[in-house]
Each structure stands twice: as C-alpha cells, then as structure tokens.
N, C-alpha and C. Protein backbone atom coordinates (compact mmCIF):
# COMPACT_ATOMS: atom_id res chain seq x y z
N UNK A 1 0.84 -1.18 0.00
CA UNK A 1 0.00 0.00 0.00
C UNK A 1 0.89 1.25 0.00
N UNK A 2 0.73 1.76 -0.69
CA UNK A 2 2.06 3.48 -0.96
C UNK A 2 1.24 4.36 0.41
N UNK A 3 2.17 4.87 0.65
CA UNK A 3 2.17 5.91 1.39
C UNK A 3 1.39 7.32 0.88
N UNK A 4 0.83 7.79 1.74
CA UNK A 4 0.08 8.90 1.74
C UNK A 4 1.37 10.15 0.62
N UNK A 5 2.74 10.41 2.01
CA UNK A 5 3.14 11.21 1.00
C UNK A 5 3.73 10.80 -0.54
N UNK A 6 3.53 9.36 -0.62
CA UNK A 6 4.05 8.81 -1.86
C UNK A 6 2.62 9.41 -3.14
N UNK A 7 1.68 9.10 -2.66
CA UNK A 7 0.47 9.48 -3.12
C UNK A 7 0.55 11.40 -3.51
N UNK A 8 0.47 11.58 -2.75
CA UNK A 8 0.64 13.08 -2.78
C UNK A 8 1.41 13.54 -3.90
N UNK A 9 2.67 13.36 -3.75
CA UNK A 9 3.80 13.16 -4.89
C UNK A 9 3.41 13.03 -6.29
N UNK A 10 3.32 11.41 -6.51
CA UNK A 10 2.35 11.43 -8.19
C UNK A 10 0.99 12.21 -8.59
N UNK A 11 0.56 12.36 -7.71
CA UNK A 11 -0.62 13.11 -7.59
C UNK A 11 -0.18 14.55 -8.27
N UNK A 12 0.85 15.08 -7.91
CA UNK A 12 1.26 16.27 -8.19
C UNK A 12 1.96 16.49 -9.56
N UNK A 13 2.89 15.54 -9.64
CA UNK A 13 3.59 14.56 -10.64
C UNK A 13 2.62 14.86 -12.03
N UNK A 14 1.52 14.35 -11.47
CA UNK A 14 0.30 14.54 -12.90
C UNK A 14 -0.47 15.57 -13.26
N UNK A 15 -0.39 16.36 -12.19
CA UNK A 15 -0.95 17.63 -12.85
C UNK A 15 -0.08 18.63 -13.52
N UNK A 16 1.19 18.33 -13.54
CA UNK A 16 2.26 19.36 -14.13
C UNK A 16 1.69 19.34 -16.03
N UNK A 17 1.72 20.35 -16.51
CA UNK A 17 0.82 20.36 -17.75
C UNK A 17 1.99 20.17 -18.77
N UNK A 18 1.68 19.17 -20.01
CA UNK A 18 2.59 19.36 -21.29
C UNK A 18 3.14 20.70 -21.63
N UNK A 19 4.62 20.38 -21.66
CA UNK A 19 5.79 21.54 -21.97
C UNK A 19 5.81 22.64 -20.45
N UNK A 20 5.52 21.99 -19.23
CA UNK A 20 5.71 22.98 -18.48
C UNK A 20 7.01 21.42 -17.64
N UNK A 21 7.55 22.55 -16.34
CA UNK A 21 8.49 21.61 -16.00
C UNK A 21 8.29 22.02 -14.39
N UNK A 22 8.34 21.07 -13.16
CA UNK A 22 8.50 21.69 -11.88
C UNK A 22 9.83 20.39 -11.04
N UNK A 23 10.42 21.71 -10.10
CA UNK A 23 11.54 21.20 -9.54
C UNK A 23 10.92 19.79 -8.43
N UNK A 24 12.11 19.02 -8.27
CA UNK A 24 11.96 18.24 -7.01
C UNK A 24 11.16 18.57 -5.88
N UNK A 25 11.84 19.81 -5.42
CA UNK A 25 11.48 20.88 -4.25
C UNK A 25 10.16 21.25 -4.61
N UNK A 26 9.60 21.61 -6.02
CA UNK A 26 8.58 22.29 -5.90
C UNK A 26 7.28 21.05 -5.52
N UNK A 27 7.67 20.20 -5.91
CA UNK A 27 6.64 18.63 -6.01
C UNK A 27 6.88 18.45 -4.61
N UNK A 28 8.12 18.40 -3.87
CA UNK A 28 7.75 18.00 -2.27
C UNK A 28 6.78 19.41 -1.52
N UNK A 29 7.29 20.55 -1.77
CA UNK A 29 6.33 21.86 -1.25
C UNK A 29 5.03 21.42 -1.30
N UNK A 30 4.53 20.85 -2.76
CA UNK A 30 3.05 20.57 -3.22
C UNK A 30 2.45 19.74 -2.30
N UNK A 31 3.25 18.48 -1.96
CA UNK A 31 3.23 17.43 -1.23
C UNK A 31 3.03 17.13 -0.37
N UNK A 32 3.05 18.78 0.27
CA UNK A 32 3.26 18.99 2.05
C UNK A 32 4.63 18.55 2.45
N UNK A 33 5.87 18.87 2.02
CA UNK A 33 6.75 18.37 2.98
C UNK A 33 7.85 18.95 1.92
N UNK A 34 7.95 20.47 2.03
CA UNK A 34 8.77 21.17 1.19
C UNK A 34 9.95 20.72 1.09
N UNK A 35 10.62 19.91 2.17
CA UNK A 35 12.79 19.92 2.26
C UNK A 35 13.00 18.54 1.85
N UNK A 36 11.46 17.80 1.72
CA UNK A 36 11.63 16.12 1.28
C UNK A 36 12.22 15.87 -0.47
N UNK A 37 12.92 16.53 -0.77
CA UNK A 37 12.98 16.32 -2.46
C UNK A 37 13.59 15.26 -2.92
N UNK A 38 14.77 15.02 -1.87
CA UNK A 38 15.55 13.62 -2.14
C UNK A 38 14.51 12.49 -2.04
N UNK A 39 13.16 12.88 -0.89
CA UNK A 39 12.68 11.09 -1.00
C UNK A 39 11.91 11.49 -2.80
N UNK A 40 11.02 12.38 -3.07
CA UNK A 40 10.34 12.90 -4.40
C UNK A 40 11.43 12.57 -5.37
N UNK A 41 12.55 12.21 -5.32
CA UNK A 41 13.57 11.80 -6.39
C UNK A 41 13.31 10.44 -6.10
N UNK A 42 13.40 9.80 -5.17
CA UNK A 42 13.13 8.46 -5.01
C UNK A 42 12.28 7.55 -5.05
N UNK A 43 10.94 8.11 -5.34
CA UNK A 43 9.23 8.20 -5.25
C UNK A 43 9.45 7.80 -6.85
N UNK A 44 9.72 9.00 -7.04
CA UNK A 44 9.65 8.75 -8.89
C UNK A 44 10.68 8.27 -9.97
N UNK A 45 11.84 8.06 -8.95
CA UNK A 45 13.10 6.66 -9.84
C UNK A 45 12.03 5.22 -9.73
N UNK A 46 11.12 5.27 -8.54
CA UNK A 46 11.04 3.52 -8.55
C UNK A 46 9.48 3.81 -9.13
N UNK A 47 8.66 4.99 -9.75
CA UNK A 47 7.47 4.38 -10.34
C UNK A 47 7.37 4.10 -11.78
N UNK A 48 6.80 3.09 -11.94
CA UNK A 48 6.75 2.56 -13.35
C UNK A 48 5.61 2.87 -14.25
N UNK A 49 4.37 4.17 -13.67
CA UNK A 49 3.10 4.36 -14.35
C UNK A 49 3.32 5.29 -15.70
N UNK A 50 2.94 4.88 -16.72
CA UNK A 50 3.32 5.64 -17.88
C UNK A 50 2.33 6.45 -18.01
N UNK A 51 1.50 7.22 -17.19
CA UNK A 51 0.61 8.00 -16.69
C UNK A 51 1.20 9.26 -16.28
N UNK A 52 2.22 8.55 -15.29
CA UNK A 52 3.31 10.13 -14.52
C UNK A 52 4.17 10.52 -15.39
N UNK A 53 4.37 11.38 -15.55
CA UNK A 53 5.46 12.62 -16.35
C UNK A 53 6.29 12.78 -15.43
N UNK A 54 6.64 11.79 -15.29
CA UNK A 54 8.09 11.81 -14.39
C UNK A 54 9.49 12.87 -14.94
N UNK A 55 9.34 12.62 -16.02
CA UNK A 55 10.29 13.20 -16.92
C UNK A 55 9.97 15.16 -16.78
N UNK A 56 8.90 15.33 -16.58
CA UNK A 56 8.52 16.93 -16.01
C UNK A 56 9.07 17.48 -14.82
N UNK A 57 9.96 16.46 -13.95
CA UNK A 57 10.12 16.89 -12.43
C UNK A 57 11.61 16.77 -13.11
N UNK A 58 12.12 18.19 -12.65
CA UNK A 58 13.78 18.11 -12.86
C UNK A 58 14.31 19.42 -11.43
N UNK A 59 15.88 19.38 -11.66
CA UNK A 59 16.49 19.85 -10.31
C UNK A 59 16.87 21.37 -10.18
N UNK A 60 16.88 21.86 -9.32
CA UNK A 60 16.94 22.59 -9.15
C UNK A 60 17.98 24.09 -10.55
N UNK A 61 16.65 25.04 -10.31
CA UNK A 61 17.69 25.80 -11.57
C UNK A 61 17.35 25.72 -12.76
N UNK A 62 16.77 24.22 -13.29
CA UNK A 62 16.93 24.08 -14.81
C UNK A 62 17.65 22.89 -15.21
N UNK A 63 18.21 22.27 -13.75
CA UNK A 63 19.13 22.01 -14.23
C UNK A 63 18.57 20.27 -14.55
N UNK A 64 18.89 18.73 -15.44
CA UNK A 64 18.06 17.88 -15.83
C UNK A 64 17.85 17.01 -14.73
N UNK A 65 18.57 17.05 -14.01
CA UNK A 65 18.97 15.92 -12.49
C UNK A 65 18.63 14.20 -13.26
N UNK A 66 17.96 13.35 -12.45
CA UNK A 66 18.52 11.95 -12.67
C UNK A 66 16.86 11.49 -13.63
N UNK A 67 17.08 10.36 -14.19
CA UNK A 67 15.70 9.57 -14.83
C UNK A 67 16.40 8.53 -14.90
N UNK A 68 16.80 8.27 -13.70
CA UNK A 68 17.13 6.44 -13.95
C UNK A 68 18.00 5.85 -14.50
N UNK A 69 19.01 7.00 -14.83
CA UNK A 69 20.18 7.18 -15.94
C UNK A 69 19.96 6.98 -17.36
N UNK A 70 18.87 7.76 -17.44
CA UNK A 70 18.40 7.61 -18.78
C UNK A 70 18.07 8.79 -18.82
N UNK A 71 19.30 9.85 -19.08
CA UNK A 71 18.69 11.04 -19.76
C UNK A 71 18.95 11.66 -21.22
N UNK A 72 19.17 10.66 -21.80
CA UNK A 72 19.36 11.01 -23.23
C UNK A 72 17.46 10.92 -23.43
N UNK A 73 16.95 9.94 -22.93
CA UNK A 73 15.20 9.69 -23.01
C UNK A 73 14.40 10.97 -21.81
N UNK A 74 15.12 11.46 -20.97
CA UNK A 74 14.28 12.39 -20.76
C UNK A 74 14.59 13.54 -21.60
N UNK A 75 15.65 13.88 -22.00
CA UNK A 75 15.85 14.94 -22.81
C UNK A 75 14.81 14.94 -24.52
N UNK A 76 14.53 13.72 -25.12
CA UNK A 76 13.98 13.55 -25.78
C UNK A 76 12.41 13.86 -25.39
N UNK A 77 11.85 13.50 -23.97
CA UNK A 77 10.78 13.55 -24.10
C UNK A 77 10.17 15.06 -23.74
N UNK A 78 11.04 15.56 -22.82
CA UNK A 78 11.09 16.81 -23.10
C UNK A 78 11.09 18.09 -24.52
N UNK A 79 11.46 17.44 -25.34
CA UNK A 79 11.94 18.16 -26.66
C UNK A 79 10.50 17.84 -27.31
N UNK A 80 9.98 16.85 -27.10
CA UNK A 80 8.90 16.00 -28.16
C UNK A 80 7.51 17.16 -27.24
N UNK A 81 7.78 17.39 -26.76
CA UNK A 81 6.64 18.82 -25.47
C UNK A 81 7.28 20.11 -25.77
N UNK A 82 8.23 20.00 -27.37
CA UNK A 82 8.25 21.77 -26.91
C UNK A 82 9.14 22.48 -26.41
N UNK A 83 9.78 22.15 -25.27
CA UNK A 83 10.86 22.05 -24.68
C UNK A 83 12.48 22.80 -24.85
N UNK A 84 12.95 23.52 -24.70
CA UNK A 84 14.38 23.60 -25.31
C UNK A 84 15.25 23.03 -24.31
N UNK A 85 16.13 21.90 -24.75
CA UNK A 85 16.48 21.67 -23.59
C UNK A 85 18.35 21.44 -24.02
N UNK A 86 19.47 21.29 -23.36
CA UNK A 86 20.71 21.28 -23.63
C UNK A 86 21.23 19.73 -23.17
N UNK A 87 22.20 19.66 -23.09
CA UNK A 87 23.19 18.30 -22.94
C UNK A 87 22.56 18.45 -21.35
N UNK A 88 22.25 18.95 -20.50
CA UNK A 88 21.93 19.37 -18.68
C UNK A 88 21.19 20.01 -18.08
N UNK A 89 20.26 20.95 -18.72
CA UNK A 89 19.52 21.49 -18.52
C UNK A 89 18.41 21.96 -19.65
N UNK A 90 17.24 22.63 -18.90
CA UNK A 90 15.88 23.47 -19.80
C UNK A 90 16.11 24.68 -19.89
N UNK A 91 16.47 25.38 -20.86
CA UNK A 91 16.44 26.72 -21.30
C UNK A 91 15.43 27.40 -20.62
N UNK A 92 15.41 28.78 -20.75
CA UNK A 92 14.61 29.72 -20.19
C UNK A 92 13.30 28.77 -19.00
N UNK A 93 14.39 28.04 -18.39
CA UNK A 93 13.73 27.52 -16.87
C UNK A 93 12.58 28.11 -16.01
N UNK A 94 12.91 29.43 -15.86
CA UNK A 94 11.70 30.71 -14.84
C UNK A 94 10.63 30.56 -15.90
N UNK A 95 10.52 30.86 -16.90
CA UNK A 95 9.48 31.06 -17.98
C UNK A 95 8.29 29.17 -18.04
N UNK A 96 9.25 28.07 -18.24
CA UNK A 96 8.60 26.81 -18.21
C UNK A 96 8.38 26.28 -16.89
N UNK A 97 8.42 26.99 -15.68
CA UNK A 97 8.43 26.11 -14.54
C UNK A 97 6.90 26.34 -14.15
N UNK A 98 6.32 25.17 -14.28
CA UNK A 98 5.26 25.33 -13.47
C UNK A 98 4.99 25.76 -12.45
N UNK A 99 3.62 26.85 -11.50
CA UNK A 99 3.91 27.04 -10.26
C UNK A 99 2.07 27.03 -10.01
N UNK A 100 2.11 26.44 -9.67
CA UNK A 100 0.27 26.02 -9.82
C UNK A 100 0.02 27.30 -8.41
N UNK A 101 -1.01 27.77 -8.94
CA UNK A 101 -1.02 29.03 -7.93
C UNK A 101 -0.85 30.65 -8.14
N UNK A 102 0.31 30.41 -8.66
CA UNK A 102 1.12 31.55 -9.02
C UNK A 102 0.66 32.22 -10.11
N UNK A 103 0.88 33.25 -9.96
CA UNK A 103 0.54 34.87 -11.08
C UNK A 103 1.19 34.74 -12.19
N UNK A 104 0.90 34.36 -13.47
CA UNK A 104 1.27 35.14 -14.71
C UNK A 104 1.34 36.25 -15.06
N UNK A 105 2.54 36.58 -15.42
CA UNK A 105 2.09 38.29 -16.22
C UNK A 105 2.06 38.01 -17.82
C-alpha cells in the first residue's frame, strides 16, 4: 500500500501540464513536505506508471537531475513537449516552470 506522502507526490507529478516543468522541491512543497525532495527523487526513480510525467520533475535551476540514468530519453521527451532543452539542462527555466497558484504576467 504506498504511502500517503508517496500518493501526494504522483498526484502532483500529474498535474504538471505538457511543456511545463517543476523542480523536485517544488513537487515536495506541493506534497506537504517542502525539504523532502531527495525522497520525491526516489518516489519517482522507482514508479513505473506511464501515466506520470516523471520526466517533467527536474532539479533545481533548470538544471536535468537523474531519470534512472536515462537522460538522453528524458531529454527527448522533453523536446517532443516543446521544450528547449541542452546536454543538462531546460532553457529559459523561470518562464517553463510550473507554479500552480502563481501569477502570470
């Protein structure tokens, strides 16, 4: 049976919208448990639902952090959404980061 904050996590995981991107940190904040990002890295190395956009949760900055050591495939799936993304990171990061809540100008 997963855990509540495991729940919470994908839960959040899935509402991040095509071509937008949110940090570790921002998915544990969502989660209730803002400083938990390392377990939210660990939540979503071991889920296997091709439902979660796992590949939408990256590290701090912009920068691509881990997919299981498969980031030549997150970088792809990122790109296939739009995406600009480099050998390590998402271009204009502030602009694609999701912030559910938060003010557009």
């Amino acid at each position: 049976m997963p855990s509540s904050f495991r729940s919470r996590v994908l839960s959040a995981v899935r509402r991040i919208p095509t071509g937008r991107v949110a940090t570790y940190g921002d998915i544990a904040a969502l989660a209730g448990s803002p400083r938990a990002h390392r377990a939210v890295g660990t939540i979503l190395r071991e889920c296997r639902d091709p439902g979660t956009p796992c590949h939408r949760v990256i590290a701090a900055a912009g920068a691509l952090g881990g997919y299981g050591g498969l980031l030549q495939v997150k970088r792809e799936l990122l790109r296939a959404e739009g995406l600009e993304v480099t050998a390590t990171r998402v271009r204009r990061f502030e602009e694609v980061r999701w912030r559910p809540g938060a003010r557009t100008s």
